[in-house]
Protein backbone atom coordinates (compact mmCIF):
# COMPACT_ATOMS: atom_id res chain seq x y z
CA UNK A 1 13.59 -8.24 -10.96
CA UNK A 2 13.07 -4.67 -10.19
CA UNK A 3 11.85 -3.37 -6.58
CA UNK A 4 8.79 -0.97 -6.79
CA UNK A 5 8.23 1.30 -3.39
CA UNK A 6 4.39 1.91 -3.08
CA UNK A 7 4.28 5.68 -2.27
CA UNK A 8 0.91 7.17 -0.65
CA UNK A 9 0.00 10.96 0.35
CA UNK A 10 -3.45 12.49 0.79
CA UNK A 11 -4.80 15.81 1.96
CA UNK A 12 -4.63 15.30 5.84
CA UNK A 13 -6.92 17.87 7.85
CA UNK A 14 -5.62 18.11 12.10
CA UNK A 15 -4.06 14.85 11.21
CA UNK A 16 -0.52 12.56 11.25
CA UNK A 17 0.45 9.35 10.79
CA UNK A 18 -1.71 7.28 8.48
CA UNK A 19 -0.87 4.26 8.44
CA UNK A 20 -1.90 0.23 8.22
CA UNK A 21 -3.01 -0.78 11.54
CA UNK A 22 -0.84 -2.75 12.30
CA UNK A 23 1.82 -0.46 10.87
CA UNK A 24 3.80 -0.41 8.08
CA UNK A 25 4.73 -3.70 8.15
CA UNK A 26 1.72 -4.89 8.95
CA UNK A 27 1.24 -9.06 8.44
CA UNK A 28 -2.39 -8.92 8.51
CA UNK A 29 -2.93 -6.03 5.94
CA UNK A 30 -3.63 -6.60 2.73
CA UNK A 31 -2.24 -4.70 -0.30
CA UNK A 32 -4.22 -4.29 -3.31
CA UNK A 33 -2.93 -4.09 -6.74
CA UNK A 34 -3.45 -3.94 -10.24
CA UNK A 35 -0.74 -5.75 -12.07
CA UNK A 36 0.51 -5.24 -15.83
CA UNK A 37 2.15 -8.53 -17.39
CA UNK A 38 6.44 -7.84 -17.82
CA UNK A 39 5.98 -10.06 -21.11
CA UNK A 40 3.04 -8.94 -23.01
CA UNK A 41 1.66 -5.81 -21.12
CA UNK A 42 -1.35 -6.70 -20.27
CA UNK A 43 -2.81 -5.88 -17.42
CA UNK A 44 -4.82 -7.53 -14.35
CA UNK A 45 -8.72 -6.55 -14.63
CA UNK A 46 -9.26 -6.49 -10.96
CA UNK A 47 -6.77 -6.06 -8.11
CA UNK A 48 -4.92 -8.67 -6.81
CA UNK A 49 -4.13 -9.40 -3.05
CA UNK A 50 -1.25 -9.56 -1.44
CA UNK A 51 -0.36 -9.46 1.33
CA UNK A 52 2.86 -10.46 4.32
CA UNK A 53 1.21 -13.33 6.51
CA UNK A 54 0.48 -15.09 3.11
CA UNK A 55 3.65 -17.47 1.47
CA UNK A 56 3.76 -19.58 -1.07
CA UNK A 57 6.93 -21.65 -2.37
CA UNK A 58 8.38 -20.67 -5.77
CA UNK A 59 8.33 -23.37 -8.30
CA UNK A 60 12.21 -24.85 -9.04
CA UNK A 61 12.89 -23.10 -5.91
CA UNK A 62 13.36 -23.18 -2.32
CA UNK A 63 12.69 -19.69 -1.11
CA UNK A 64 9.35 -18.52 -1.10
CA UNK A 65 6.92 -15.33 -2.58
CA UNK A 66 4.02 -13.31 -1.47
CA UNK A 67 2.24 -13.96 -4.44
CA UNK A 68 2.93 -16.31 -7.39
CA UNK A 69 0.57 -15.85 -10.15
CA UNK A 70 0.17 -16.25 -14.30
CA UNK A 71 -0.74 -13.65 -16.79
CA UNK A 72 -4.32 -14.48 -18.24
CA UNK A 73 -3.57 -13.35 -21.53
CA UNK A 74 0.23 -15.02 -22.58
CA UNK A 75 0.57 -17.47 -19.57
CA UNK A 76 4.00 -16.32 -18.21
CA UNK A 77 4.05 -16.68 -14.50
CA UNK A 78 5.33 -14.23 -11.92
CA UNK A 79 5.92 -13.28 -8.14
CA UNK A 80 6.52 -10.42 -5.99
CA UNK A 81 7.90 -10.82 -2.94
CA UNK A 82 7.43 -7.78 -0.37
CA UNK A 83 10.15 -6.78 1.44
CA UNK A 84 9.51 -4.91 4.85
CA UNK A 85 11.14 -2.68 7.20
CA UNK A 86 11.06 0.30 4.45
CA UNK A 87 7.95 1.67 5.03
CA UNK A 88 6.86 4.96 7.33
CA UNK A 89 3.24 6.77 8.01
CA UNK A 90 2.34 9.71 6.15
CA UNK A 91 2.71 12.95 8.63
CA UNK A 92 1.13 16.06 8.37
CA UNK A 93 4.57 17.44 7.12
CA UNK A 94 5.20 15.05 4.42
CA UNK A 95 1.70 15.85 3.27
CA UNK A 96 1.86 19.42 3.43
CA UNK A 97 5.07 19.47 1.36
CA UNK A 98 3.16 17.94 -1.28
CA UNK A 99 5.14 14.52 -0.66
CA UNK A 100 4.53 11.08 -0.65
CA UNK A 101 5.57 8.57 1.79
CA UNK A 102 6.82 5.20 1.17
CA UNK A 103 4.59 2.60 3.03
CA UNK A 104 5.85 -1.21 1.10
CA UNK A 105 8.49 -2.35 -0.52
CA UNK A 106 7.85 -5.18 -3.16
CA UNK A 107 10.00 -6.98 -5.62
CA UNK A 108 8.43 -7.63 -8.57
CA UNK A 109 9.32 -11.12 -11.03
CA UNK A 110 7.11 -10.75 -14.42
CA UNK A 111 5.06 -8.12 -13.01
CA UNK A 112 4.87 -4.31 -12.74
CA UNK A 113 2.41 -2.83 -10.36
CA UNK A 114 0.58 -0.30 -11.96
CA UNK A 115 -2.29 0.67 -9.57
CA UNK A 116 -3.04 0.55 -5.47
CA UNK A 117 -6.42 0.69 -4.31
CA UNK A 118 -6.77 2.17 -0.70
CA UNK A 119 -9.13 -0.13 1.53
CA UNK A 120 -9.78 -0.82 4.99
CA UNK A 121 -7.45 -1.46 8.04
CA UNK A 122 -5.86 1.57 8.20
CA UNK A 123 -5.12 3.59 11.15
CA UNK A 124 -4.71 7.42 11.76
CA UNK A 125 -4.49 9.80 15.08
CA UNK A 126 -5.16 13.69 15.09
CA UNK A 127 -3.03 16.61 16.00
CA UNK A 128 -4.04 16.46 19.25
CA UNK A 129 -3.25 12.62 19.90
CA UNK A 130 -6.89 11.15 19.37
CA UNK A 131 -6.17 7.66 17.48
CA UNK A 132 -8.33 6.64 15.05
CA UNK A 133 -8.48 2.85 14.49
CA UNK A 134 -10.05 0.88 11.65
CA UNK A 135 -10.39 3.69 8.98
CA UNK A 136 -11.74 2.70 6.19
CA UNK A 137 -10.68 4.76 3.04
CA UNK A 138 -12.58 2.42 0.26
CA UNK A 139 -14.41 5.59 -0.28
CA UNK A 140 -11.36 8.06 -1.30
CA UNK A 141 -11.69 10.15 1.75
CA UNK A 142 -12.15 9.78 6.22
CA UNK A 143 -13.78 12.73 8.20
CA UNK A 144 -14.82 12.19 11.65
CA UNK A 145 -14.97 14.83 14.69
CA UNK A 146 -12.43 14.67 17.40
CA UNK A 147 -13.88 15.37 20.13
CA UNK A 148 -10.98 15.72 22.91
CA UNK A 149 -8.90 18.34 20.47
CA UNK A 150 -12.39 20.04 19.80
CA UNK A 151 -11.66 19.75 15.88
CA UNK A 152 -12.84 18.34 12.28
CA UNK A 153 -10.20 15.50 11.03
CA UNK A 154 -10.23 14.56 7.44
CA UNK A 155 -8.33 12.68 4.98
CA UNK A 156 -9.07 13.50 1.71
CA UNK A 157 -7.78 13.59 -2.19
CA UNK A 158 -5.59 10.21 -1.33
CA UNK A 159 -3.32 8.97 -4.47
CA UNK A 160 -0.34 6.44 -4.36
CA UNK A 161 2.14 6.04 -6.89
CA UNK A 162 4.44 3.03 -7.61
CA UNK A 163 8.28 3.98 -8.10
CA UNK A 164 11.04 2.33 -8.76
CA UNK A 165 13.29 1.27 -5.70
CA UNK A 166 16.27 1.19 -4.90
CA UNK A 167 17.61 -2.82 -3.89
């Protein structure tokens, strides 16, 4: 059982605080991942959603996982539970120092997330205080005008890492 933070940062252009609509913690956002098998390595072919507002019980258990789910290839089953209140938008600063920030928390049972894929739902406001609700960054990059700070926004070159967490 290790804890992976999901770390995201992108080129942001007269921009702060990007975001899941919701915010970080977010129940109605979904997060997803490619997964690579703890047992055999091998690794999900498409992503796999997860996300807060959905439970299920473990098996021989009485607490309870985002996601419960066996490996296609050896069978082995595993979970990841996400754990919330660790999570903070990307500013312009973090960006702009080249950093990422950590948006979810999520420990991982049999499973090592390999892979985030940004989609829809996310939220974003300029420089100048303009919000920007419902991006959707399926495409790798957002531009838009904003018209009350008289300026170009754009998020652009967006990557997320998974590292390991600490408990």
């Amino acid at each position: 059982m290790v804890n992976f933070a999901l770390m995201i940062t992108a080129e942001l252009e007269n921009l702060t605080n990007l975001e899941p609509q919701g915010g970080c913690d977010d129940p109605n956002f979904t997060y997803y991942i490619k997964l690579k098998c703890g047992s055999c390595g091998e690794m999900t072919k498409k992503e796999t959603c997860v996300s807060l507002n959905e439970t299920v019980p473990l098996p021989a258990s009485r607490s309870t996982a985002n996601l419960v789910q066996k490996c296609k290839f050896c069978g082995r089953e595993g979970n990841i539970t996400m754990i919330t209140g660790r999570g903070r938008p990307l500013t312009q600063e973090i960006s702009q120092a080249g950093k990422y920030a950590p948006l979810m928390v999520f420990d991982c049972r049999g499973f090592v997330p390999v892979e985030f894929s940004f989609g829809s739902g996310w939220k974003v406001e300029s420089i100048e205080g303009t919000k920007f609700d419902g991006v959707d960054l399926s495409g790798d990059e957002f531009a838009e005008y904003d018209e009350n700070g008289e300026c170009p926004v754009m998020i652009s070159n967006l990557r997320a890492v998974f590292e390991v967490a600490a408990k």
